[in-house]
C-alpha atoms as a PDB file:
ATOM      1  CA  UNK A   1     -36.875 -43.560-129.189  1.00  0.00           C
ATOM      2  CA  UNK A   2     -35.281 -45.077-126.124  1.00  0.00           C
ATOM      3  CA  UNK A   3     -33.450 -47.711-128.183  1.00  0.00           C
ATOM      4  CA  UNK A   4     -31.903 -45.238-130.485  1.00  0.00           C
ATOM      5  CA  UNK A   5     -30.450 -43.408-127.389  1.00  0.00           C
ATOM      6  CA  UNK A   6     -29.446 -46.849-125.855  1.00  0.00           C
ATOM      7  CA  UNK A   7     -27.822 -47.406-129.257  1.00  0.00           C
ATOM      8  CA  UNK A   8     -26.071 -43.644-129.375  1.00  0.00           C
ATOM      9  CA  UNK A   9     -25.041 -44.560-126.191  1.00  0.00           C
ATOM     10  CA  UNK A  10     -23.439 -47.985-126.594  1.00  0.00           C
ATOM     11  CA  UNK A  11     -21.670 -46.635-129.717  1.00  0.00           C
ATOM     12  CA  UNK A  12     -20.205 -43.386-127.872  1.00  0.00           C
ATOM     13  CA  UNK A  13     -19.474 -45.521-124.792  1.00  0.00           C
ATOM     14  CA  UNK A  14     -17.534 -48.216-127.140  1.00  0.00           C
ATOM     15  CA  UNK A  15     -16.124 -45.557-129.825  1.00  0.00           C
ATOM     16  CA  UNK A  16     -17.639 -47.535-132.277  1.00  0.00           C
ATOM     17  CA  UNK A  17     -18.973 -45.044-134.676  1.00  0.00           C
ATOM     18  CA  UNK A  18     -18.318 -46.848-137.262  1.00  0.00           C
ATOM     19  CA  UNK A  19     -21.167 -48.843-136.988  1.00  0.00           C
ATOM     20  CA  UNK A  20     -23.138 -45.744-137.735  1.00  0.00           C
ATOM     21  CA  UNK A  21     -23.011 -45.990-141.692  1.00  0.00           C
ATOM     22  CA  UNK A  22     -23.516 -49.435-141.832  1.00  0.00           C
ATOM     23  CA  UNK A  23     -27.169 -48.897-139.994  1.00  0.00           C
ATOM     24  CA  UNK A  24     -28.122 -46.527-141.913  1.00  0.00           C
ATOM     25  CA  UNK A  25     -27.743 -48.265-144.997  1.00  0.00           C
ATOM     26  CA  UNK A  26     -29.446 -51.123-143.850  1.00  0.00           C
ATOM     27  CA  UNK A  27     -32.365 -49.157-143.009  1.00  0.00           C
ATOM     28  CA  UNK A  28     -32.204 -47.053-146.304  1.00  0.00           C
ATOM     29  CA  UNK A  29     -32.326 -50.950-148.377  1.00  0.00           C
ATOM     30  CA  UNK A  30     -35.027 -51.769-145.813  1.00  0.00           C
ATOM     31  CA  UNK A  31     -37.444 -48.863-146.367  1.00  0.00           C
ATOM     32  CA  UNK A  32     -36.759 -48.790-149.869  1.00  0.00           C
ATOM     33  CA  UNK A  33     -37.937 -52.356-150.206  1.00  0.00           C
ATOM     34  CA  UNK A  34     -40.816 -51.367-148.364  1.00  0.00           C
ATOM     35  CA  UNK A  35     -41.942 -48.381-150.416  1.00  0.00           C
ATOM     36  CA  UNK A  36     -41.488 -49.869-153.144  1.00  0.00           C
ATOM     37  CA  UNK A  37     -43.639 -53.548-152.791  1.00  0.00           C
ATOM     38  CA  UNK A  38     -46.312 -53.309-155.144  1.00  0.00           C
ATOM     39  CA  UNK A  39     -45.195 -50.586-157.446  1.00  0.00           C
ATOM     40  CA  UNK A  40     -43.813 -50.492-160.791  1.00  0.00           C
ATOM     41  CA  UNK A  41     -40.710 -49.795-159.741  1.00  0.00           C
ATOM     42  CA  UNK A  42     -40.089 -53.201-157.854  1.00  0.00           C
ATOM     43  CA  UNK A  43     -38.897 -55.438-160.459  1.00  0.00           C
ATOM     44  CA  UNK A  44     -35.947 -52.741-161.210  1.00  0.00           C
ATOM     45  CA  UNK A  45     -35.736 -52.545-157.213  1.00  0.00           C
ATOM     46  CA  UNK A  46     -34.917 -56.373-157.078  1.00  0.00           C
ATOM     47  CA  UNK A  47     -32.052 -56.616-159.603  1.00  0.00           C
ATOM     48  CA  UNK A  48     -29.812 -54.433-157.600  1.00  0.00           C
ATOM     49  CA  UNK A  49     -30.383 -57.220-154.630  1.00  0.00           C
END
């Protein structure tokens, strides 16, 4: 957890909340592509990439 803080704190410090979206979509993609390795649901998971 101390590098999410760091994080909050760089982007609060810098008024750059704007990278906030962008993060979390990257690590929505991310775990979906992990969840969804070896499941039937993969192939479809691949075409949208």
């Amino acid at each position: 957890m101390g590098f999410l803080g760091e994080l909050w704190r760089f982007m609060a410090a810098r008024k750059k909340f704007w990278l906030l979206p962008i993060l979390l979509v990257l690590v929505l993609f991310g775990g979906l592509v992990v969840l969804s390795k070896g499941s039937a649901v993969a192939p479809f998971i691949y075409t949208v990439f």
